[in-house]
N, C-alpha and C. Protein backbone atom coordinates (compact mmCIF):
# COMPACT_ATOMS: atom_id res chain seq x y z
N UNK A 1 -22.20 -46.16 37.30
CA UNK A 1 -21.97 -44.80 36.87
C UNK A 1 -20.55 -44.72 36.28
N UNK A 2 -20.49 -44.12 35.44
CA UNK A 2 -19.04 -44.18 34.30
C UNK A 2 -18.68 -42.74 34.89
N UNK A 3 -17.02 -42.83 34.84
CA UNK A 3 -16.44 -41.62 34.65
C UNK A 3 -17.06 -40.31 34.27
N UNK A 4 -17.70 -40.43 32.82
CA UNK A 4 -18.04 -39.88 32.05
C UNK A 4 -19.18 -38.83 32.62
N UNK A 5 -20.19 -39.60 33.49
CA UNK A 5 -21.53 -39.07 34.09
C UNK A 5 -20.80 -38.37 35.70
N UNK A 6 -19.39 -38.95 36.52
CA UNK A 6 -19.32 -38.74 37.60
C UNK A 6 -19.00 -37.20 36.94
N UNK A 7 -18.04 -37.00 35.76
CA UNK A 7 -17.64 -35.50 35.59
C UNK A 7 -18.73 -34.59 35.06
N UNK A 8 -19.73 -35.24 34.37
CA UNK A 8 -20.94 -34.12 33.91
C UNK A 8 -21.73 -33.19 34.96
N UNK A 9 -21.22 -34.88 36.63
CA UNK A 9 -22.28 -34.36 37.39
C UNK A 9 -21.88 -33.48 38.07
N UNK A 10 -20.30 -33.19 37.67
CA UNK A 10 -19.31 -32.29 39.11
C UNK A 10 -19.60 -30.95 38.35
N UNK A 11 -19.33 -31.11 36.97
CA UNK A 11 -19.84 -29.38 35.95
C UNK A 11 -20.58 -29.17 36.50
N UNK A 12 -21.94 -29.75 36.68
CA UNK A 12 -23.04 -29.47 36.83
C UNK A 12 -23.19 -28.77 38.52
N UNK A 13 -22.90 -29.76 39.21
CA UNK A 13 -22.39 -29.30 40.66
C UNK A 13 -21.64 -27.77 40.98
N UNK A 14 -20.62 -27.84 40.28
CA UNK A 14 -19.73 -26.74 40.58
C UNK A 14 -20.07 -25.13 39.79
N UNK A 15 -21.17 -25.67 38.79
CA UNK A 15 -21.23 -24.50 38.09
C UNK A 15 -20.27 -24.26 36.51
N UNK A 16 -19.49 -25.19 36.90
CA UNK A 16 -18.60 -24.57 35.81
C UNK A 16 -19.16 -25.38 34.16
N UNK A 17 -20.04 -26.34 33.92
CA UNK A 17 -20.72 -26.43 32.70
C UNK A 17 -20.88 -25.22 32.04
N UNK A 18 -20.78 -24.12 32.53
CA UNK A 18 -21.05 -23.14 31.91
C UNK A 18 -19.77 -21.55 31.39
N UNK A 19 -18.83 -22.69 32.11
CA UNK A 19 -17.01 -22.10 32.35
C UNK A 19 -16.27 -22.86 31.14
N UNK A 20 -16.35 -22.90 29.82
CA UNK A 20 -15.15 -23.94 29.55
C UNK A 20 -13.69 -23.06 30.03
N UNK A 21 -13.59 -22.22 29.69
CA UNK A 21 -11.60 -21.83 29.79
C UNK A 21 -11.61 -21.67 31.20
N UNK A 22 -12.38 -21.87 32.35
CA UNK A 22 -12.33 -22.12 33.69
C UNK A 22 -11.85 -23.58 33.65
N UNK A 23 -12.67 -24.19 33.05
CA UNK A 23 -12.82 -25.85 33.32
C UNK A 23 -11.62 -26.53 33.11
N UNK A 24 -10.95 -25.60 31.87
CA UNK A 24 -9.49 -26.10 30.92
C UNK A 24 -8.59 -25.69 32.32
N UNK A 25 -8.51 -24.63 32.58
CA UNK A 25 -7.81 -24.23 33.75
C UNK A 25 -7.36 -25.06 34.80
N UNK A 26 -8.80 -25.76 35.31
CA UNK A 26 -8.93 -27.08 36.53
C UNK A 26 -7.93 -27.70 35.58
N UNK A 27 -8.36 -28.22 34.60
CA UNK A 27 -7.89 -29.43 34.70
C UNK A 27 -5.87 -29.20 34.29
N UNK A 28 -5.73 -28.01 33.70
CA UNK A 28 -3.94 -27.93 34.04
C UNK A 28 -3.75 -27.52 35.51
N UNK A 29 -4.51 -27.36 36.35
CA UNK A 29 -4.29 -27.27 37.47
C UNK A 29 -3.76 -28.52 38.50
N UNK A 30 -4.59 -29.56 37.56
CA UNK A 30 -4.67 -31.06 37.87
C UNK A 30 -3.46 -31.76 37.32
N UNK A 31 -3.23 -31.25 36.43
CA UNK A 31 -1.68 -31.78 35.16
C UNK A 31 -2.26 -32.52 34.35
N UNK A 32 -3.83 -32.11 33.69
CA UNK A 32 -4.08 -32.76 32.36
C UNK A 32 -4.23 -31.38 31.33
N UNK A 33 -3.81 -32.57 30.07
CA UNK A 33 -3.90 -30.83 29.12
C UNK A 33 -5.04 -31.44 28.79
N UNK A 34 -6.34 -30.54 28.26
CA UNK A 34 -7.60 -30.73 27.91
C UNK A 34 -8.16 -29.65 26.98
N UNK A 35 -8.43 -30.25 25.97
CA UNK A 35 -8.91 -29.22 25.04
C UNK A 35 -10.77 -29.17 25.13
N UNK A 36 -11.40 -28.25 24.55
CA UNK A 36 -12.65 -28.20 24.34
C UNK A 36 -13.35 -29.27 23.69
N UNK A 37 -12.52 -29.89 22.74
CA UNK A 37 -13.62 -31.07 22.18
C UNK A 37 -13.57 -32.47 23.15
N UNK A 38 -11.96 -32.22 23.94
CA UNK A 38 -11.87 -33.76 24.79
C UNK A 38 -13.08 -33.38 25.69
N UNK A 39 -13.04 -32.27 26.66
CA UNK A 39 -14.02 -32.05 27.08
C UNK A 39 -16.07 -32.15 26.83
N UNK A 40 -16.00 -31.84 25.77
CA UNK A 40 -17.41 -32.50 25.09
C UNK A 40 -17.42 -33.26 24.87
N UNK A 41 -16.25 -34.51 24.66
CA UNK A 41 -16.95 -35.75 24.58
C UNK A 41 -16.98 -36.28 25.73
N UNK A 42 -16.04 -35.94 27.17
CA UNK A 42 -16.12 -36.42 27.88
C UNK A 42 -17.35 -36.29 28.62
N UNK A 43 -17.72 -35.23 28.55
CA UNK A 43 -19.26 -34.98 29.51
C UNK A 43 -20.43 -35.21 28.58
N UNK A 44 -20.37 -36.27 27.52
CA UNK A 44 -21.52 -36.90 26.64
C UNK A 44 -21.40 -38.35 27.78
N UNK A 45 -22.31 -38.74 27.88
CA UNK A 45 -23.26 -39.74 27.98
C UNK A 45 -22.44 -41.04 27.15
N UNK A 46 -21.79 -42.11 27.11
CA UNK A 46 -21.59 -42.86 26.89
C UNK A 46 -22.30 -43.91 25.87
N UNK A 47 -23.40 -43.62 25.67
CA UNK A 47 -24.06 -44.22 25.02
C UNK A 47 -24.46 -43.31 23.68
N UNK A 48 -23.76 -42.23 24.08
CA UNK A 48 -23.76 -41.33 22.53
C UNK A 48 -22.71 -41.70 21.50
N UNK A 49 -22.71 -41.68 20.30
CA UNK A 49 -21.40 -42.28 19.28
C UNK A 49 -20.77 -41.01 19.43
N UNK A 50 -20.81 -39.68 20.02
CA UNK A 50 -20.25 -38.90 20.06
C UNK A 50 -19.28 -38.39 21.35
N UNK A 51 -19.40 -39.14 22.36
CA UNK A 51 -18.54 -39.49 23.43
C UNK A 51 -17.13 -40.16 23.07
N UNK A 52 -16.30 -39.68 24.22
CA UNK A 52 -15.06 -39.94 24.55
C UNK A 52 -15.65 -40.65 25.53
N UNK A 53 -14.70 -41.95 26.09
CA UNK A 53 -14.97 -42.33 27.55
C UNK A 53 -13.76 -41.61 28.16
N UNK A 54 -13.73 -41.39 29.38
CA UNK A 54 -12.80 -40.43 30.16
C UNK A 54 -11.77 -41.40 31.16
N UNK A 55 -10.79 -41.48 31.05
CA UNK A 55 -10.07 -42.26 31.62
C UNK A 55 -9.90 -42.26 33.13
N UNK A 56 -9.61 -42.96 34.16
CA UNK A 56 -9.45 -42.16 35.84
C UNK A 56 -8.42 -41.50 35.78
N UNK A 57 -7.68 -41.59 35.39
CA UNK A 57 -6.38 -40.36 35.30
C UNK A 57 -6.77 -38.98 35.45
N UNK A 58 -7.62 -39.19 34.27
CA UNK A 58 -8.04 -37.30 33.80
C UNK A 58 -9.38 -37.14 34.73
N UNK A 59 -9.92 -38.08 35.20
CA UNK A 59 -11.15 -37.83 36.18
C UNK A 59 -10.48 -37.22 37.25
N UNK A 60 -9.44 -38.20 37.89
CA UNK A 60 -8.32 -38.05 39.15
C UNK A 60 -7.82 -36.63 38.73
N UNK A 61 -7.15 -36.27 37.78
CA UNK A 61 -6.56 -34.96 37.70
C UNK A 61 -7.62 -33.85 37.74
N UNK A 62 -9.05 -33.90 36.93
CA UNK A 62 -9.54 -32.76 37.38
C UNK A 62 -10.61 -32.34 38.49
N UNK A 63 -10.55 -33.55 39.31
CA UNK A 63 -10.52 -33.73 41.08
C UNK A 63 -9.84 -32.79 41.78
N UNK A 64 -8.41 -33.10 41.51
CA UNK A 64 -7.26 -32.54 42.09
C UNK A 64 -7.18 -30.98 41.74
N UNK A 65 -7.54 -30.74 40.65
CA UNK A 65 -7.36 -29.59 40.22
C UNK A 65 -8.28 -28.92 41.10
N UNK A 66 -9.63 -29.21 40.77
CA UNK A 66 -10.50 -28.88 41.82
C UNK A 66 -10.28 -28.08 43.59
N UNK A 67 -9.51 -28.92 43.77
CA UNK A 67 -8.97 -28.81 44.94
C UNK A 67 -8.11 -27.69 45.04
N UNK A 68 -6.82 -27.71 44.05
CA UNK A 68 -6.34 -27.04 44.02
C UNK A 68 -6.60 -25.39 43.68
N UNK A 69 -7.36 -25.19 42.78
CA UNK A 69 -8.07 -23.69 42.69
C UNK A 69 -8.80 -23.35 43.31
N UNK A 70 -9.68 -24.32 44.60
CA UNK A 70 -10.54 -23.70 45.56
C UNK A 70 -8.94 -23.38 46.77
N UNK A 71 -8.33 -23.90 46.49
CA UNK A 71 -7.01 -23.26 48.19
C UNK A 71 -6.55 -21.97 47.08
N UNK A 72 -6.26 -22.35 45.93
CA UNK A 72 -5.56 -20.56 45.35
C UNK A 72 -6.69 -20.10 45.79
N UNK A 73 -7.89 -19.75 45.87
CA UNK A 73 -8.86 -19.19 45.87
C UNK A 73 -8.95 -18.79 47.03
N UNK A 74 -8.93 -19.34 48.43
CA UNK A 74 -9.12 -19.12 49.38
C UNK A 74 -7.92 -18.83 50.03
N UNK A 75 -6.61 -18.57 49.61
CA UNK A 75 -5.81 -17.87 49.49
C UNK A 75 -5.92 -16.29 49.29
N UNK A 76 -6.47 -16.18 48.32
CA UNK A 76 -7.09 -14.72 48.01
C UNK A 76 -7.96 -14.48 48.81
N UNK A 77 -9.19 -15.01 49.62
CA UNK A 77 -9.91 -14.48 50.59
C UNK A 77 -11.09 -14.94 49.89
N UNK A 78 -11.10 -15.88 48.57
CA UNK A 78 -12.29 -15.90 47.70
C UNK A 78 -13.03 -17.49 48.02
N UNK A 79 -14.14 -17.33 48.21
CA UNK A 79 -14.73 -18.50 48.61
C UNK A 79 -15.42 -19.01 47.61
N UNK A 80 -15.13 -20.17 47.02
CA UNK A 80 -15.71 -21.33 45.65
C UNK A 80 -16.38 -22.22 46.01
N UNK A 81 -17.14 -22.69 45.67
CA UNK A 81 -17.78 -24.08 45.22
C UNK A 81 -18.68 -24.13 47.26
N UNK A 82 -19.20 -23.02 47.30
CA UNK A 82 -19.98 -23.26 48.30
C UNK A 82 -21.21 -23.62 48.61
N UNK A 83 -21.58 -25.24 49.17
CA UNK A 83 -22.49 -25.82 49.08
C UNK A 83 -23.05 -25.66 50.44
C-alpha cells in the first residue's frame, strides 16, 4: 500500500474527501503547505499518469495535523472523527 492509497483511505475515513479547505487546513496544521492540485494528485491511485506520489513527510504531517485539530476541537467541547 503506497502513501498515496494510505491518505485516500484516511479522506475517506475521516470524511473530509469531501472538505478540501478543511483538508488544506490539516495539513498547515501539520506544517505542510498543500494546495488543491498537490492534493488531487496525491489521493490518485498511483498507477494513474495523473498522480503525484506523496512523500512520508507530507503523509507524517497530515497525520499530525490530524491530531492536532481533533485536541483544538475538543478543546472547544467539539467531538471529531468519531468512530
Amino acid at each position: 500500500m503506497t502513501n498515496n492509497d494510505v491518505f485516500k483511505k484516511l479522506l475517506q475515513l475521516t470524511g473530509l474527501s469531501l472538505k478540501q479547505e478543511l483538508t488544506i487546513e490539516i495539513f498547515e496544521l501539520g506544517g505542510i503547505n498543500a494546495t488543491s492540485s498537490k492534493i488531487k494528485g496525491w489521493r490518485t491511485s498511483l498507477d494513474n499518469p495523473r498522480s503525484s506520489r506523496m512523500p512520508d513527510f507530507v503523509l507524517s504531517g497530515f497525520i499530525n495535523g490530524l491530531f492536532v485539530y481533533r485536541d483544538l476541537k475538543q478543546k472547544e467541547g467539539v467531538r471529531v472523527f468519531n468512530f
